[in-house]
Structure formats: structure tokens, C-alpha cells
Protein backbone atom coordinates (compact mmCIF):
# COMPACT_ATOMS: atom_id res chain seq x y z
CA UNK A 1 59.65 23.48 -26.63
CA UNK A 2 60.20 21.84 -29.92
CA UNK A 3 63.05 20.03 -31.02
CA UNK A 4 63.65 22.31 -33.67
CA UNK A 5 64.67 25.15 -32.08
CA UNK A 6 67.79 26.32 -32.27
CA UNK A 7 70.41 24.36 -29.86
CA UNK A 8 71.56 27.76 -29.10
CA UNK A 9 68.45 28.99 -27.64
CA UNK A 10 68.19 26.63 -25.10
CA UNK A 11 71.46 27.00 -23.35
CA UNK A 12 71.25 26.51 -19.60
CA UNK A 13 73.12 28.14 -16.52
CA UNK A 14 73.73 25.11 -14.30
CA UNK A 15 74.08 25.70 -10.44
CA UNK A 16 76.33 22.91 -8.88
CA UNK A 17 78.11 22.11 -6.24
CA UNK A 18 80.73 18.84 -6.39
CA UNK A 19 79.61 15.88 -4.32
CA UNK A 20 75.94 16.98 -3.68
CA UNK A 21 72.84 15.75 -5.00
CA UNK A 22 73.34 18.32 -8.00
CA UNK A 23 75.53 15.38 -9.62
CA UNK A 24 72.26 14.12 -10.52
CA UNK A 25 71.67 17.29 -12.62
CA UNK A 26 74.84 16.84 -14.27
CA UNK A 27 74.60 13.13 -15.18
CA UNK A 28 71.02 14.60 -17.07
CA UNK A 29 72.68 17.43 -18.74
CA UNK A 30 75.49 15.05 -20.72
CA UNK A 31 72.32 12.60 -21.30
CA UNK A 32 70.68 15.16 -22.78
CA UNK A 33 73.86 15.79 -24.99
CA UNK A 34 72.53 19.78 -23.31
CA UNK A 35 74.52 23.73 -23.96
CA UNK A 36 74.78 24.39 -20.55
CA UNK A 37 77.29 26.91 -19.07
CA UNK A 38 77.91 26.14 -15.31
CA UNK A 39 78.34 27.94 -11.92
CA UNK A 40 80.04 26.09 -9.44
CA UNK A 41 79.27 27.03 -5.63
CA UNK A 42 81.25 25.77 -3.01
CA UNK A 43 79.73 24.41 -0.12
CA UNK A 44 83.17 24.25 1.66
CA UNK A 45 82.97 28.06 2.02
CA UNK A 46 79.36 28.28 2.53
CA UNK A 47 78.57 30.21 -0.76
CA UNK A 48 75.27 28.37 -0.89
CA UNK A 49 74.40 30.91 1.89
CA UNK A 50 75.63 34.28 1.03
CA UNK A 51 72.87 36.37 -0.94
CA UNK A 52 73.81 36.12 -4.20
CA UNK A 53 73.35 32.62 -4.19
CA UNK A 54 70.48 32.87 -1.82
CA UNK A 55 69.19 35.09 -4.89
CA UNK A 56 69.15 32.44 -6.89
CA UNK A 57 67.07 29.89 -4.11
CA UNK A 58 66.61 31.00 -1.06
CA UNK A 59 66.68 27.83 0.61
CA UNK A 60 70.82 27.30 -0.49
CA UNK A 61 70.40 24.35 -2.07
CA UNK A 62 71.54 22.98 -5.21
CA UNK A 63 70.62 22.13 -8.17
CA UNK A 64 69.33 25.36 -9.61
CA UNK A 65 69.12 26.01 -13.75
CA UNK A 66 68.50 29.47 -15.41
CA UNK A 67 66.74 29.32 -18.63
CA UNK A 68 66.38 32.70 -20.68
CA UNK A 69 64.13 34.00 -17.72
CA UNK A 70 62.56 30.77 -16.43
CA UNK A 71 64.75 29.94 -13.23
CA UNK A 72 63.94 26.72 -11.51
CA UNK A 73 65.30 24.68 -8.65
CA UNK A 74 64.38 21.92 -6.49
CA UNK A 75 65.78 18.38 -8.29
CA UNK A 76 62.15 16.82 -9.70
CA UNK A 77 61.31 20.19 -11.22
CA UNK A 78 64.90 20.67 -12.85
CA UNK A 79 64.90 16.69 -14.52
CA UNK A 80 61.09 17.75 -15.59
CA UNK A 81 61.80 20.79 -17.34
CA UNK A 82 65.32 19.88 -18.65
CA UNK A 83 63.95 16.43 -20.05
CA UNK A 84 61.10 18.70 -21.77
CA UNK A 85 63.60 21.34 -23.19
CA UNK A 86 65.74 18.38 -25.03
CA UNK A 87 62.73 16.33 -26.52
CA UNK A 88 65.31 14.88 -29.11
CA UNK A 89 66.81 13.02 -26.39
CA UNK A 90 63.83 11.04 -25.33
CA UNK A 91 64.11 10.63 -21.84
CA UNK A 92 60.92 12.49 -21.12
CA UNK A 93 57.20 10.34 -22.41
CA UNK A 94 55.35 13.11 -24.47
CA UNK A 95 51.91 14.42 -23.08
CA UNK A 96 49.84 11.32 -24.17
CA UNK A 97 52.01 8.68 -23.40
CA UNK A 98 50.34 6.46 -21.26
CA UNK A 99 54.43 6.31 -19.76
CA UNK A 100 54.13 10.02 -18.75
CA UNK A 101 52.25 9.29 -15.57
CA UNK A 102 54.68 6.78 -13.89
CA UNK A 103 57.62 8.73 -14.90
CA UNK A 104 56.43 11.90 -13.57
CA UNK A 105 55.58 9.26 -10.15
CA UNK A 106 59.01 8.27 -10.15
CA UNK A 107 60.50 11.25 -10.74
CA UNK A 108 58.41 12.78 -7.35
CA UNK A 109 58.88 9.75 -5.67
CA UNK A 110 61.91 9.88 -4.38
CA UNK A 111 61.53 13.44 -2.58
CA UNK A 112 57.80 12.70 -1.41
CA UNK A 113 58.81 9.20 0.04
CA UNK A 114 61.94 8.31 0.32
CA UNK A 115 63.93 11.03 1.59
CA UNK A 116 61.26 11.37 4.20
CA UNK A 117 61.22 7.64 4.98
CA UNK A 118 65.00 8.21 5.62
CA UNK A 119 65.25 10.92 7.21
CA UNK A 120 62.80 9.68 9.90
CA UNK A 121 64.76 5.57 10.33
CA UNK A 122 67.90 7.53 10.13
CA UNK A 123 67.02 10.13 13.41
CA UNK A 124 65.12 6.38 14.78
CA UNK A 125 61.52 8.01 14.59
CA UNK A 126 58.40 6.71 14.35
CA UNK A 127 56.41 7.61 10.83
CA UNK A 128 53.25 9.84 11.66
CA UNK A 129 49.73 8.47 11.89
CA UNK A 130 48.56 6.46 8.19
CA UNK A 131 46.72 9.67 7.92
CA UNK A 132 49.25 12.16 7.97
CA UNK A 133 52.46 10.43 6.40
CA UNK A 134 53.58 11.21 3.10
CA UNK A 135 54.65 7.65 3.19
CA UNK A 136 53.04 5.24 4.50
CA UNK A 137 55.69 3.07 6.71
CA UNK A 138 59.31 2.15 5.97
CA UNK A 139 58.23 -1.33 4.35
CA UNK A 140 55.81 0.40 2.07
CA UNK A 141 58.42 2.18 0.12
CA UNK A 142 61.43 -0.26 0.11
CA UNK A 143 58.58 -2.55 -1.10
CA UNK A 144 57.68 -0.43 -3.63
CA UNK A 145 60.89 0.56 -4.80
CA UNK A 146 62.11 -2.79 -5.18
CA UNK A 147 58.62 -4.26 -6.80
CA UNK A 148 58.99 -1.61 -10.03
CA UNK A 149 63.15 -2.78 -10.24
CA UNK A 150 62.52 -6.12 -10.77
CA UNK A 151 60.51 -5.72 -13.60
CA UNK A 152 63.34 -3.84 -14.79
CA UNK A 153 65.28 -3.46 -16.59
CA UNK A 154 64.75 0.06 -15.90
CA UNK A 155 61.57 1.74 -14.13
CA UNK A 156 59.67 1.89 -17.24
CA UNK A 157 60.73 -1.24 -18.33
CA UNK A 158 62.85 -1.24 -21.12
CA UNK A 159 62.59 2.19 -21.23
CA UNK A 160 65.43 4.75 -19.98
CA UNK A 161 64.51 7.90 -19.12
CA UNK A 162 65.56 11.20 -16.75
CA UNK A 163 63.64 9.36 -14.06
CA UNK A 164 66.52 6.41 -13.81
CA UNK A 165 69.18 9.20 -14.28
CA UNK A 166 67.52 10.75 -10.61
CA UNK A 167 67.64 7.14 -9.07
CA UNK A 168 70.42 5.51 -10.28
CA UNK A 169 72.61 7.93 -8.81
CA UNK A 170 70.55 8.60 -5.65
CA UNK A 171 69.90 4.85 -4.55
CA UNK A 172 73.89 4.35 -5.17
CA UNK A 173 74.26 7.43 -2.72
CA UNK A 174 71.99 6.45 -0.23
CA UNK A 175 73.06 2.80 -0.43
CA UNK A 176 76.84 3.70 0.08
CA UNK A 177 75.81 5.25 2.98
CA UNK A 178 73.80 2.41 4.74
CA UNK A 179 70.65 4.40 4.80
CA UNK A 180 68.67 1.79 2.46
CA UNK A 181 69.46 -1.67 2.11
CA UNK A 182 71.27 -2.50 -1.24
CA UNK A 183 69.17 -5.25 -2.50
CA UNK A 184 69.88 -7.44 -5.59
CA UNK A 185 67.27 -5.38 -7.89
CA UNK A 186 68.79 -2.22 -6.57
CA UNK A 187 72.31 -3.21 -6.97
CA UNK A 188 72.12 -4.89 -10.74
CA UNK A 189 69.81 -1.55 -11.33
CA UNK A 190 72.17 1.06 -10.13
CA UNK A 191 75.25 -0.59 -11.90
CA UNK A 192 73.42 -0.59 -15.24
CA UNK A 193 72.77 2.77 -14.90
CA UNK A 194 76.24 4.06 -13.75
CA UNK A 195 77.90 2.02 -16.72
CA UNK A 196 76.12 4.63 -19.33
CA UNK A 197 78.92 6.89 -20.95
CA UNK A 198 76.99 9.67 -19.62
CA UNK A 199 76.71 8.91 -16.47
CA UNK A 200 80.87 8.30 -16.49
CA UNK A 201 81.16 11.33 -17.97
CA UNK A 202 79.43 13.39 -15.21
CA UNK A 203 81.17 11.88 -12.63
CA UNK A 204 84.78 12.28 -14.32
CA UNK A 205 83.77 15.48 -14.49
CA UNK A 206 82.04 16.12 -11.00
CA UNK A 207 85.40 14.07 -9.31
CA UNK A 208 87.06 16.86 -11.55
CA UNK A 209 85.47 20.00 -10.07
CA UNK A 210 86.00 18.27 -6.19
CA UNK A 211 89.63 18.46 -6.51
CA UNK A 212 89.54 22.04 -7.84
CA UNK A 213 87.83 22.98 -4.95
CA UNK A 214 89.64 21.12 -2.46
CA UNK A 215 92.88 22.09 -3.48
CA UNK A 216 91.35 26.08 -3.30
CA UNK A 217 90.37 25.05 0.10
């Protein structure tokens, strides 16, 4: 969509719930400087599974956006499509830019690999067979990740995009909670990221919309 359409016409509905991996979403949206109106679901009284929300994805999981008619969930498809509807912002490389194919690999990368590589150490399972893991071993993608941060300063180098929006907050989540080793790269790279008035913003707000609902609750 081109930058000069109307601001109006791109106005989002933003599906959220406090403290989830949605926050990601959020941090994007005041990156992007985005119109979005928001619908907060509370996990604490299982919304995300009653049908109307289950309308909206039916596997109850947030984020979800509703553009005009387009609706679209799951995280890597919701930074793709948000960084393309705010081209002005430039947090997405344009088709052509030799850039676009490692930030659409980072932006996968972190569902394909890592969550999986987590999810399997965490439960103290063995990866699958080389031929049938999406990733390769434990080493492979801690080696990985950390290989692309120390040529930093972000994952495209000096360039910030939605990509280090996704990670920043993720690896602070995931390191917070033991699940990944907080290296030096990762460390220096999630604190430059967090410092962005954006990403402070989101999380006032986010810390904002957790009390609300707590004090409901």
C-alpha cells in the first residue's frame, strides 16, 4: 500500500492481551507511529476461548489485526503486513532490497527455530532426526542467533527494522525466564532495543492495561 494513502484508511483493530507475546505487536504499532483502535482480551477469564474470539482465530491466540477486510494473525504475518501498510516508517526493506530476504528470515526465525528449540530443552527432549527437525540441534540456533548479533548493531546491521522490534522483546522474554542463555550480544542487543521511546511507550502502556485487568479480576 502506498505511503500516500490516507492515514485514515489504514486504521487497524489490534487484538491484545497484557503480558503475552502480543506486546510485541504493540511495541510495532507505536514504531510505526500506526491508527490502530484496540481490543483487549483477557486471558485471566479465558476470553481467548469463547467463540467470539475464537471467531477471530480459532486457535485463541493473540496477536490478531483486522484491516478493512484483511484479518490476519499469527505474530510473523502481523509484523509483515503491518511493516508493509506503514512504508513511511521504514522498518520493512522494499521488494528489491537485497535486505528483504534476511529480514523476512529473521522475522520467521524465531517461530520456525527457536520456539521449537525451546520448547523441546525446556520438556528435556531430544530434537528429531537432522532430517526431520525444523532446527537442526540446540547449538545450531543459539549459534546462529548470536553470530548475526555481534555484527550488530542490530540484525541488519545498522539497520532497525520490525524484525528487531519481534526479537528484542522476545529474547528479553525468553531470557528472563532462563529458557536461553543471556549472552553478552544478546544482552547489549536487547537493551538497545528496549531503550527506543517506542518500545517504552508500549510497555507503559501494556503495564497499563495489566493493572486494569487485574484489578477487574
Amino acid at each position: 500500500m502506498h505511503s500516500t494513502i490516507a492515514h485514515l484508511d489504514r486504521k487497524v483493530m489490534f487484538f491484545h492481551a497484557p503480558n503475552s507475546r502480543s506486546a510485541g505487536t504493540l511495541a510495532l504499532l507505536e514504531e510505526l507511529n500506526a491508527d490502530y483502535e484496540l481490543h483487549l482480551i483477557n486471558f485471566k477469564t479465558g476470553e481467548q476461548r469463547q467463540p467470539a474470539y475464537r471467531a477471530i482465530n480459532p486457535m485463541g491466540k493473540v496477536p490478531a489485526i483486522r484491516h478493512g477486510d484483511a484479518l490476519v494473525a499469527e505474530q510473523p504475518a502481523v509484523f509483515i503486513y503491518l511493516a508493509d501498510l506503514f512504508p513511511e516508517a521504514g522498518l520493512a526493506p522494499a521488494m528489491g532490497d537485497p535486505l528483504r530476504g534476511p529480514y523476512l528470515r529473521w522475522l520467521v526465525y524465531y517461530g520456525s527455530c527457536l520456539e521449537p528449540a525451546m520448547i523441546d530443552r525446556s520438556l528435556k527432549r531430544d530434537p528429531a532426526t537432522p532430517s526431520a527437525s525444523p532446527y537442526g540441534t540446540w547449538d545450531d540456533v543459539l549459534n546462529t542467533i548470536n553470530a548475526q548479533l555481534a555484527q550488530g548493531p542490530y540484525l541488519l546491521g545498522e539497520r532497525f527494522t520490525a524484525a528487531d522490534v519481534l526479537w528484542g522483546i522476545a529474547l528479553d522474554r525468553v531470557t528472563a525466564f532462563k529458557l536461553v542463555p543471556e549472552t553478552p550480544q544478546i544482552r547489549a542487543y536487547v537493551d538497545r532495543v528496549l531503550a527506543r521511546p517506542a518500545m517504552r511507550r508500549a510497555a507503559a502502556k501494556d503495564a497499563d492495561w495489566a493493572a486494569e485487568q487485574a484489578a477487574l479480576a
